[in-house]
C-alpha atoms as a PDB file:
ATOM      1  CA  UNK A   1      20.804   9.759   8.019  1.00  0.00           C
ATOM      2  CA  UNK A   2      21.529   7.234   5.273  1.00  0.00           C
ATOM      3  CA  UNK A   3      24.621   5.035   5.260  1.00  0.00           C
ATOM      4  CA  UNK A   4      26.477   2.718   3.030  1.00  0.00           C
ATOM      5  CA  UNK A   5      23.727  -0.061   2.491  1.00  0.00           C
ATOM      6  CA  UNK A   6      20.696   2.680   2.888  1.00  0.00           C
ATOM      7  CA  UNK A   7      20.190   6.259   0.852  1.00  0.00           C
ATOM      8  CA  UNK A   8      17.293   8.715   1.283  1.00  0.00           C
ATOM      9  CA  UNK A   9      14.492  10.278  -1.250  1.00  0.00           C
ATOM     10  CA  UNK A  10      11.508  12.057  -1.170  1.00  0.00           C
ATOM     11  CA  UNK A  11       7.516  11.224  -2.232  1.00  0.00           C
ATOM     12  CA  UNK A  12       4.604  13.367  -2.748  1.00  0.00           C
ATOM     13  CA  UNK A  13       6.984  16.649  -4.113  1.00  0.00           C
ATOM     14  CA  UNK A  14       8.957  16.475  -1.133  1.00  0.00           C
ATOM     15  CA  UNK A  15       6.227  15.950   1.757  1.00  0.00           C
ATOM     16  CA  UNK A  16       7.560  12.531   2.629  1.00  0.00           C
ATOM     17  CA  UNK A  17      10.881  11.582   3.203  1.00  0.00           C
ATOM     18  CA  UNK A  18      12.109   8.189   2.905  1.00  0.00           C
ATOM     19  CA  UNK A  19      15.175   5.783   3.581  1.00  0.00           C
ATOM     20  CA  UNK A  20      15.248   2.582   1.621  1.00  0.00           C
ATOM     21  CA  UNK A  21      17.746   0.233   0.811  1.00  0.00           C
ATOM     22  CA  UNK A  22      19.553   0.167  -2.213  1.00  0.00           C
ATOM     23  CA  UNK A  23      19.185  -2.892  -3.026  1.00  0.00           C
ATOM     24  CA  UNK A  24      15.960  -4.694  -3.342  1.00  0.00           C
ATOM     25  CA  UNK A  25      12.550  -3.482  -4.048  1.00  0.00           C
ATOM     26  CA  UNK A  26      12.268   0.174  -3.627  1.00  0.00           C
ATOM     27  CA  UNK A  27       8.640   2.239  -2.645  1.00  0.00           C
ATOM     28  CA  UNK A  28       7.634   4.504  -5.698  1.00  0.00           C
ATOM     29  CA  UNK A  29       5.055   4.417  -7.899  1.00  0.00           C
ATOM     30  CA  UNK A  30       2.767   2.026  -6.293  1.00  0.00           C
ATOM     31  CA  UNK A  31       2.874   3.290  -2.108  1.00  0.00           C
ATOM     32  CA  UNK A  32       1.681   6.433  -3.599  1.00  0.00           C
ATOM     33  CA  UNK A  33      -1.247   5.491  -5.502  1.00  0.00           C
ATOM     34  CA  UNK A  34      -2.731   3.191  -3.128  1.00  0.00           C
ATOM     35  CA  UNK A  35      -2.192   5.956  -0.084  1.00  0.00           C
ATOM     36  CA  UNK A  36      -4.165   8.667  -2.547  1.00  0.00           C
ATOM     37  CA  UNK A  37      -7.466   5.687  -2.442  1.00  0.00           C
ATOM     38  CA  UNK A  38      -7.424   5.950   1.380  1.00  0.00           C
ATOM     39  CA  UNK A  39     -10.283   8.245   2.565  1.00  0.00           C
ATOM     40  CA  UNK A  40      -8.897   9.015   5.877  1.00  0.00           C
ATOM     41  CA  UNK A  41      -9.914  11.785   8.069  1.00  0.00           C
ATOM     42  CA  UNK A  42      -8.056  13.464  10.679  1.00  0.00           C
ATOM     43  CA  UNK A  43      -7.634  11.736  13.967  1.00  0.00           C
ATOM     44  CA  UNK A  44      -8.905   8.270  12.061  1.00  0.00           C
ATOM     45  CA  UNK A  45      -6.675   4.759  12.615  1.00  0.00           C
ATOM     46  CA  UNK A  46      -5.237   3.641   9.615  1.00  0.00           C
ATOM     47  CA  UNK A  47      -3.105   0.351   9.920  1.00  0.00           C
ATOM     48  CA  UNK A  48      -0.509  -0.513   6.900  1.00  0.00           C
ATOM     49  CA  UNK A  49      -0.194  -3.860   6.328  1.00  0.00           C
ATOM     50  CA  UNK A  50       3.150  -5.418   5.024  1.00  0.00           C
ATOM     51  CA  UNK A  51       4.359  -1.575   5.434  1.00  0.00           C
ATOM     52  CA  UNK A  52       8.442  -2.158   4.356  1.00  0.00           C
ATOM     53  CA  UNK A  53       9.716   0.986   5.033  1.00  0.00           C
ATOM     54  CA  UNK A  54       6.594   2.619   5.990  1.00  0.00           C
ATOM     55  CA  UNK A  55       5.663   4.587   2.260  1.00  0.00           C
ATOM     56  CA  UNK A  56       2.222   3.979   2.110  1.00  0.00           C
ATOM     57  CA  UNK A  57       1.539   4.834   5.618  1.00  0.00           C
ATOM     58  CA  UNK A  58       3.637   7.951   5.610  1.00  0.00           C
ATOM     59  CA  UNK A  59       2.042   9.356   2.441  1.00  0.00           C
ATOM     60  CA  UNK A  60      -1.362   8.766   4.324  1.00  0.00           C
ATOM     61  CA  UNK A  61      -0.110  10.764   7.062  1.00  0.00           C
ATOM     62  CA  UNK A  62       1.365  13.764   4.868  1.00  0.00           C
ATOM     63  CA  UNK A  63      -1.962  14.143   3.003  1.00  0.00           C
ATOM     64  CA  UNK A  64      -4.382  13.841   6.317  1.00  0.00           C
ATOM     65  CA  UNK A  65      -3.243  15.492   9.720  1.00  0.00           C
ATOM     66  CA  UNK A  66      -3.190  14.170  13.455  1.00  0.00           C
ATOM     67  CA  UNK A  67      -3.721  10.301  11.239  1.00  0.00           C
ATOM     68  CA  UNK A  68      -2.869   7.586  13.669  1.00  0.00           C
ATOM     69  CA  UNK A  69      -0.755   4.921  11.803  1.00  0.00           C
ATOM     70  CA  UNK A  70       0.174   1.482  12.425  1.00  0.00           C
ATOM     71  CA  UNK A  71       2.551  -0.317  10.573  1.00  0.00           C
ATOM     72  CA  UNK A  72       3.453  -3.708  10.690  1.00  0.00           C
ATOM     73  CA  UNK A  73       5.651  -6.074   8.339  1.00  0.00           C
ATOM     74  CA  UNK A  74       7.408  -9.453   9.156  1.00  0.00           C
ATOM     75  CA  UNK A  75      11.092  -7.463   8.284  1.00  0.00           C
ATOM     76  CA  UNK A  76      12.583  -6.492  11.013  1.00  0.00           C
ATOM     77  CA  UNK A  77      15.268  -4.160   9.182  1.00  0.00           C
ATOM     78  CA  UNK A  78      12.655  -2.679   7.138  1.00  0.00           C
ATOM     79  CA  UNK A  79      10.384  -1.967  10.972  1.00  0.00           C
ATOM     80  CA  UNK A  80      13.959  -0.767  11.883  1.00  0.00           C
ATOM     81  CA  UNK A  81      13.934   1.825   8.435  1.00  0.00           C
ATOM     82  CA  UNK A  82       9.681   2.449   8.979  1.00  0.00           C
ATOM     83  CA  UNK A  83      11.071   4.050  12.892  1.00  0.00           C
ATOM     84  CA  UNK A  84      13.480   5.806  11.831  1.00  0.00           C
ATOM     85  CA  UNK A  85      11.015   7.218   8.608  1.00  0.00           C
ATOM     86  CA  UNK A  86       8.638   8.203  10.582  1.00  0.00           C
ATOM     87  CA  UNK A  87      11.258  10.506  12.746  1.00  0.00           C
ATOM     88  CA  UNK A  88      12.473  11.393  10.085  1.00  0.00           C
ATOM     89  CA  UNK A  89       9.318  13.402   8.792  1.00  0.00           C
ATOM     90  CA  UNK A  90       8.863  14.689  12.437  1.00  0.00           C
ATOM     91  CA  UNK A  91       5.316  12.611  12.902  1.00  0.00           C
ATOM     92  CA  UNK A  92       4.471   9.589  15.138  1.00  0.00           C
ATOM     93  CA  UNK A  93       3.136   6.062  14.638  1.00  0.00           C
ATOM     94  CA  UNK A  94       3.568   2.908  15.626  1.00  0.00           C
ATOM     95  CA  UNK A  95       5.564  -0.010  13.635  1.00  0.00           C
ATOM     96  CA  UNK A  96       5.149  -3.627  14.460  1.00  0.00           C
ATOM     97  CA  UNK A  97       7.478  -6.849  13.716  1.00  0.00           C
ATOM     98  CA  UNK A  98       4.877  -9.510  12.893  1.00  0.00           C
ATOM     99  CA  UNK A  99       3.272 -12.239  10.599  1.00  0.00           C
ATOM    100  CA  UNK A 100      -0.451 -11.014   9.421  1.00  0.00           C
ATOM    101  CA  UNK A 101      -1.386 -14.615   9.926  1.00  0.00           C
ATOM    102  CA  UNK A 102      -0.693 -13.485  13.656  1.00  0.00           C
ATOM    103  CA  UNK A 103      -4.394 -13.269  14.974  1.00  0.00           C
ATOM    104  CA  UNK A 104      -2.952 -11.624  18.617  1.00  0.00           C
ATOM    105  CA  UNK A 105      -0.567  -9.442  16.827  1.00  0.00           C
ATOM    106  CA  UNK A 106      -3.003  -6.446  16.033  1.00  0.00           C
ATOM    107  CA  UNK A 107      -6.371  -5.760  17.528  1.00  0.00           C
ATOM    108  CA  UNK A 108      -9.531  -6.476  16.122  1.00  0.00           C
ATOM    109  CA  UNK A 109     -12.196  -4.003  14.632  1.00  0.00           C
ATOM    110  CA  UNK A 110      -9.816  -1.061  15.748  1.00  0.00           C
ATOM    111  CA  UNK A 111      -8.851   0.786  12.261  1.00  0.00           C
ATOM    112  CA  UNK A 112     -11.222   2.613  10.366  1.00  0.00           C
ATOM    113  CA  UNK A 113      -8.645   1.885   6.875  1.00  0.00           C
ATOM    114  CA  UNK A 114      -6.066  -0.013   5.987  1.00  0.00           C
ATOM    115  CA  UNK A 115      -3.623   0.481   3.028  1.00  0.00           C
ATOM    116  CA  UNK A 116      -1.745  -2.712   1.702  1.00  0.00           C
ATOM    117  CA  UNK A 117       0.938  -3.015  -1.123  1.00  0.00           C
ATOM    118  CA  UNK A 118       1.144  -6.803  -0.860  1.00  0.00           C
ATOM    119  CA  UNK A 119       3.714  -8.757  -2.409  1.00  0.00           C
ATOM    120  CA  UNK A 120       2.228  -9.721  -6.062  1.00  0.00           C
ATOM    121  CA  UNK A 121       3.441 -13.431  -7.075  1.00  0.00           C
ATOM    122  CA  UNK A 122       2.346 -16.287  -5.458  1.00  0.00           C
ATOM    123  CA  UNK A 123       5.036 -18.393  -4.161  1.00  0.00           C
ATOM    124  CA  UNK A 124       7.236 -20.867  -6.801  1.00  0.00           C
ATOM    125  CA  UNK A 125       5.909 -18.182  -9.453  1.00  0.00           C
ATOM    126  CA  UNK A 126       8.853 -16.381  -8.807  1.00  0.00           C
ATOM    127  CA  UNK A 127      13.075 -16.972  -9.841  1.00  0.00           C
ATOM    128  CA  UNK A 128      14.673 -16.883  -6.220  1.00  0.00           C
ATOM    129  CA  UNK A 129      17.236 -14.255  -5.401  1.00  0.00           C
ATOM    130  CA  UNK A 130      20.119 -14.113  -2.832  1.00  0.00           C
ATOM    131  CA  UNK A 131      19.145 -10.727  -1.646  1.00  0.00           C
ATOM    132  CA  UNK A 132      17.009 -11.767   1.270  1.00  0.00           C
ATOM    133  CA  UNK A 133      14.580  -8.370   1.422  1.00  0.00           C
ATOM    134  CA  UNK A 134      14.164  -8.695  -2.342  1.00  0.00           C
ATOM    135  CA  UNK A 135      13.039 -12.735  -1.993  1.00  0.00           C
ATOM    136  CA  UNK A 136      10.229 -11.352   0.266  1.00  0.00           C
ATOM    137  CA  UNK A 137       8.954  -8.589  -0.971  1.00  0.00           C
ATOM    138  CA  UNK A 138       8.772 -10.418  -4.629  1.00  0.00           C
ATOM    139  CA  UNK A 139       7.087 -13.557  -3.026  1.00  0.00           C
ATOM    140  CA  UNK A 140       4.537 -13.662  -0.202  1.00  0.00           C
ATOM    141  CA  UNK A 141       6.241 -12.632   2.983  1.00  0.00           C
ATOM    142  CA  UNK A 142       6.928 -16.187   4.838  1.00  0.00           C
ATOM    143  CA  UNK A 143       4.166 -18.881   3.444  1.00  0.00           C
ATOM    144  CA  UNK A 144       1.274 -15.643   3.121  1.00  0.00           C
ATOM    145  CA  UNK A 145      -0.654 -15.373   0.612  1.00  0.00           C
ATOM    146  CA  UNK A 146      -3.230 -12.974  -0.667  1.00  0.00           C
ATOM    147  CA  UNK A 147      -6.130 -14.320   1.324  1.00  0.00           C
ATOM    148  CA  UNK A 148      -4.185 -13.850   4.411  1.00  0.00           C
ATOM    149  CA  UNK A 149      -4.097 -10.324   3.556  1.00  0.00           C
ATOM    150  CA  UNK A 150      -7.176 -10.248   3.161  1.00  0.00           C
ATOM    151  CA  UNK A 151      -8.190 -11.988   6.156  1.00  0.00           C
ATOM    152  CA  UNK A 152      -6.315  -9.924   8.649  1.00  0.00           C
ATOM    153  CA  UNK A 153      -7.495  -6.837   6.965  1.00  0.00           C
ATOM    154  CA  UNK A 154     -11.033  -7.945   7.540  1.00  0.00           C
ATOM    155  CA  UNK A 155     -10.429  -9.020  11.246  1.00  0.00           C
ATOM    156  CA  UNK A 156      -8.718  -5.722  12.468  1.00  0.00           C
ATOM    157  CA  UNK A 157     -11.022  -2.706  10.675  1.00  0.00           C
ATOM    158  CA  UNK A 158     -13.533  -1.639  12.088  1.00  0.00           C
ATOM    159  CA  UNK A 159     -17.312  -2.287   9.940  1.00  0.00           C
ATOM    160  CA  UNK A 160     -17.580  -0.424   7.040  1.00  0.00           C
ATOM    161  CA  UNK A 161     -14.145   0.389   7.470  1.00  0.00           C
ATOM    162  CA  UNK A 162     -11.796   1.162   4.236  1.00  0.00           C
ATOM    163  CA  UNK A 163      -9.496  -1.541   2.626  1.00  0.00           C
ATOM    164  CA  UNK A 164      -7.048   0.003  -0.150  1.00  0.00           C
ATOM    165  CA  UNK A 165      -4.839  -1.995  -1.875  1.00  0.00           C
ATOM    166  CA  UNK A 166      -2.797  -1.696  -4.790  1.00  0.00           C
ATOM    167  CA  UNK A 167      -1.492  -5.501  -7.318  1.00  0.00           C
ATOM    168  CA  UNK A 168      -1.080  -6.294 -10.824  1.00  0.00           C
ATOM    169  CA  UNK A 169      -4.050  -6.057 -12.824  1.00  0.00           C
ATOM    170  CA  UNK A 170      -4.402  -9.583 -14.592  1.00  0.00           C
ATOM    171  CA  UNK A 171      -4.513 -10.352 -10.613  1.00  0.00           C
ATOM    172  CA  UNK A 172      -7.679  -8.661 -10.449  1.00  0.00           C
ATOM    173  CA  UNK A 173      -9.825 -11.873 -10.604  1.00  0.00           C
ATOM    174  CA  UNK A 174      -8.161 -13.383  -7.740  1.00  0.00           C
ATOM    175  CA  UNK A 175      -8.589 -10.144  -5.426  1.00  0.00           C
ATOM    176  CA  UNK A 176     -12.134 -10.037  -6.109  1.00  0.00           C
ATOM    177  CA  UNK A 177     -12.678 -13.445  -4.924  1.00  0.00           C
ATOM    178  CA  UNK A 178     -10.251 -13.579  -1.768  1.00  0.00           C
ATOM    179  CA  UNK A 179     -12.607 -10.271  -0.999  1.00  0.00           C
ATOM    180  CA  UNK A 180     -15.650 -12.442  -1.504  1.00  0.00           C
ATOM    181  CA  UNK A 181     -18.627 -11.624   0.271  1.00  0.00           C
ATOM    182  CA  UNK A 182     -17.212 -10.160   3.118  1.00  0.00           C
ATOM    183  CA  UNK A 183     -16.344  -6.727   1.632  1.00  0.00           C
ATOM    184  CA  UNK A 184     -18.219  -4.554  -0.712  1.00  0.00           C
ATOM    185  CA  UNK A 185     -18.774  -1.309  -2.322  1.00  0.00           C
ATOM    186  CA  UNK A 186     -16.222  -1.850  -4.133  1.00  0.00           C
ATOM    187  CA  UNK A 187     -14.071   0.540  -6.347  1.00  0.00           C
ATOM    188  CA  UNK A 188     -11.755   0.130  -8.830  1.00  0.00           C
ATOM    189  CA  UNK A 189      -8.991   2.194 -10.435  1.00  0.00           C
ATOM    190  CA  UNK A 190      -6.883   0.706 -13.613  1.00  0.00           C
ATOM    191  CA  UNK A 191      -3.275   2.116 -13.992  1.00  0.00           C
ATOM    192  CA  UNK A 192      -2.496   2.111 -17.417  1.00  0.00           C
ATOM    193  CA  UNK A 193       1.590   2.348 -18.708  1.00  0.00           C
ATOM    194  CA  UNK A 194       0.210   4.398 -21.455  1.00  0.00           C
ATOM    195  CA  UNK A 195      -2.737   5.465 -23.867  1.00  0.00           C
ATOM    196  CA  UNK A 196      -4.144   2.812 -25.378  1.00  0.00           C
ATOM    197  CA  UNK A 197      -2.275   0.027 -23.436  1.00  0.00           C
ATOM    198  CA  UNK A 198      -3.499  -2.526 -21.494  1.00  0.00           C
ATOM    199  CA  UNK A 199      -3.232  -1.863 -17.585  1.00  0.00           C
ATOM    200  CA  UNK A 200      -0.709  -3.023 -15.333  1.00  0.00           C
ATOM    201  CA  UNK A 201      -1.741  -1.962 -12.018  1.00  0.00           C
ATOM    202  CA  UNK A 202      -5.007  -2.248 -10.217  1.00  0.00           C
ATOM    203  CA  UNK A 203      -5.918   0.028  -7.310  1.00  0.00           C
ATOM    204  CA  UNK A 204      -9.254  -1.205  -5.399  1.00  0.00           C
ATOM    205  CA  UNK A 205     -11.077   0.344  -2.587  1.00  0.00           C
ATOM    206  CA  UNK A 206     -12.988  -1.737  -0.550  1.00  0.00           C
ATOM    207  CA  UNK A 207     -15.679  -1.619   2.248  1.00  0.00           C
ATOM    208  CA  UNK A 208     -15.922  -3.956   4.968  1.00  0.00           C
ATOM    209  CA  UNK A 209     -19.167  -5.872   5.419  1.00  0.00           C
ATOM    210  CA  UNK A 210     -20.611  -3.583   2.972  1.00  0.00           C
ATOM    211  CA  UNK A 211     -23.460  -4.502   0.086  1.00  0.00           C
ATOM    212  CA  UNK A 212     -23.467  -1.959  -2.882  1.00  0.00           C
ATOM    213  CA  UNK A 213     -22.662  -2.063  -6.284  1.00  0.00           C
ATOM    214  CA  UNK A 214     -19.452  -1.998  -7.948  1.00  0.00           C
ATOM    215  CA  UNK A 215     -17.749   0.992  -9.469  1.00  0.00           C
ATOM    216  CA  UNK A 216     -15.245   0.598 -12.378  1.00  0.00           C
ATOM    217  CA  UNK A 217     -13.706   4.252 -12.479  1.00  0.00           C
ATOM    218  CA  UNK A 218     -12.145   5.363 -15.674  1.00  0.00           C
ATOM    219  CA  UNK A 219      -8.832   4.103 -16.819  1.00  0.00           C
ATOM    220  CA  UNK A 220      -5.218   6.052 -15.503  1.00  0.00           C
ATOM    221  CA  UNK A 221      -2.940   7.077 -17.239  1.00  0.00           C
ATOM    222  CA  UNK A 222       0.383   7.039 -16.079  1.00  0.00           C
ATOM    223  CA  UNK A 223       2.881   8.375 -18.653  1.00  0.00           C
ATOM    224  CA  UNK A 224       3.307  11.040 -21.607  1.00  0.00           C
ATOM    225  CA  UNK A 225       4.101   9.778 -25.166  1.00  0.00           C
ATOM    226  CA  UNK A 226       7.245  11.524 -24.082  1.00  0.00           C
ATOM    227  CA  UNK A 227       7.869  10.072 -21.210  1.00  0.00           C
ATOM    228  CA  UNK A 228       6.764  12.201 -18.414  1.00  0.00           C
ATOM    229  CA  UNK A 229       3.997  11.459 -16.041  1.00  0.00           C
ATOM    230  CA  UNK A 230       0.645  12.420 -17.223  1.00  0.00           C
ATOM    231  CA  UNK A 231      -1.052  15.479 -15.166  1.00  0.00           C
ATOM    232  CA  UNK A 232      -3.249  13.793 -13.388  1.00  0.00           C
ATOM    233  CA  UNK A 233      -1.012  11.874 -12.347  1.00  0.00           C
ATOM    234  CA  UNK A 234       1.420  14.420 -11.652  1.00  0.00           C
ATOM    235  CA  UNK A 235      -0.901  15.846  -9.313  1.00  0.00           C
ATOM    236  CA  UNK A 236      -1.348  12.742  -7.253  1.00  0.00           C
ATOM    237  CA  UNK A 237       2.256  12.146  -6.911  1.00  0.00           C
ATOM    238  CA  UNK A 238       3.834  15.368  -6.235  1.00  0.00           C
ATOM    239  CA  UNK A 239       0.764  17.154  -4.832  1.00  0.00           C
ATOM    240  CA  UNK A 240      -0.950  14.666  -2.832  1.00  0.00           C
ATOM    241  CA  UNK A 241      -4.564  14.893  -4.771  1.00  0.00           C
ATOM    242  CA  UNK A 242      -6.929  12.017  -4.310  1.00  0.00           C
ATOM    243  CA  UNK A 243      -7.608   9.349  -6.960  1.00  0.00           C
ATOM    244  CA  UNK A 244     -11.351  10.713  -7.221  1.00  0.00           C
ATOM    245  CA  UNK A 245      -9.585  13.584  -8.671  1.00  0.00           C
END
């Protein structure tokens, strides 16, 4: 089903297949990890925000039957590859062109999670590119920035409802505060390269309108001295296993 600008892989061992682009950013790593923090049960709501090609969302939906997902991104051709994803793997969900500064575009307290890869540099803290795709998902999609995401993640779950997103670690001070008061219970997972270096990728868990003391799990590691993933992590990419694992 791929074509000259487009080629397919697979996530999770197989579970989830995927057509990207091949050119610009590409879903790995990242969609994975932040899909194993979601706690979804079967039959819950989960909406993915900024969802590209629908990853996250579809990795949430190959690890927990009968989930009902929402996508929604401000790409049309990526809402265009999410569709066809999502056919792909033989499930159903819904993907949505639109801005998550768009207060009418999703209802509010409807989803009991959300899962959000947002882009992770702030606007003219990036070097511009003339691949169009790439220059949004490496900046803030339009003028967005993180407490937007925040924001519209707050406005559509439902309370106590699950946040899970994934952004660079030395970013962790400024997710903390766009979370502020209005979500809690938070949990935290550092992704570290390898042993003994310093992490690179934060995932956080999040509850909404929650009070309850913060959890700082132990470090990840993501990679061998040889190269290879670690097994833990191993068994979160390939097999689908939680991070609480």
């Amino acid at each position: 089903m791929s074509n000259a600008n487009t080629d397919e892989c697979a996530l999770l061992g197989g579970k989830v297949k995927l057509i990207q682009f091949k050119t610009g950013l590409r879903a790995g790593l990242d969609a994975v990890m932040v899909a194993a923090a979601v706690p979804a049960q079967p039959g819950e709501r989960v909406l993915d925000a900024g969802c590209g090609t629908g990853a996250a969302g579809l990795c949430v939906q190959a690890r927990v039957e009968n989930v009902r997902l929402t996508g929604i991104d401000i790409q049309a051709d990526l809402i265009m590859l999410a569709a066809r994803n999502v056919t792909l793997n033989g499930w159903q969900a819904e993907f949505l062109i639109g801005d998550v500064r768009d207060k009418t575009r999703l209802p509010y307290d409807h989803f009991e999670h959300s899962v959000c890869n947002p882009p992770y540099n702030e606007q003219g803290t990036w070097y511009d590119t003339p691949d169009p795709v790439r220059s949004k998902q490496l900046g803030h999609q339009g003028d967005a920035r993180l407490m937007d995401w925040i924001d519209c993640l707050h406005r559509t779950l439902k309370p106590h409802g699950t946040l899970s997103l994934i952004h660079r670690a030395d970013h962790a001070d400024k997710i903390i505060q766009a979370l502020g008061t209005r979500f809690g219970g938070l949990e935290l997972w550092p992704l570290h390269p390898h042993e003994g270096e310093v992490a690179s990728r934060l995932v956080i868990r999040a509850l909404k309108n929650r009070k309850s003391p913060v959890k700082m799990y132990p470090g990840i590691v993501l990679h061998e001295v040889s190269g290879g993933w670690t097994q833990r992590v191993d068994d979160i990419l390939a097999h689908g296993k939680p991070l609480e694992g």
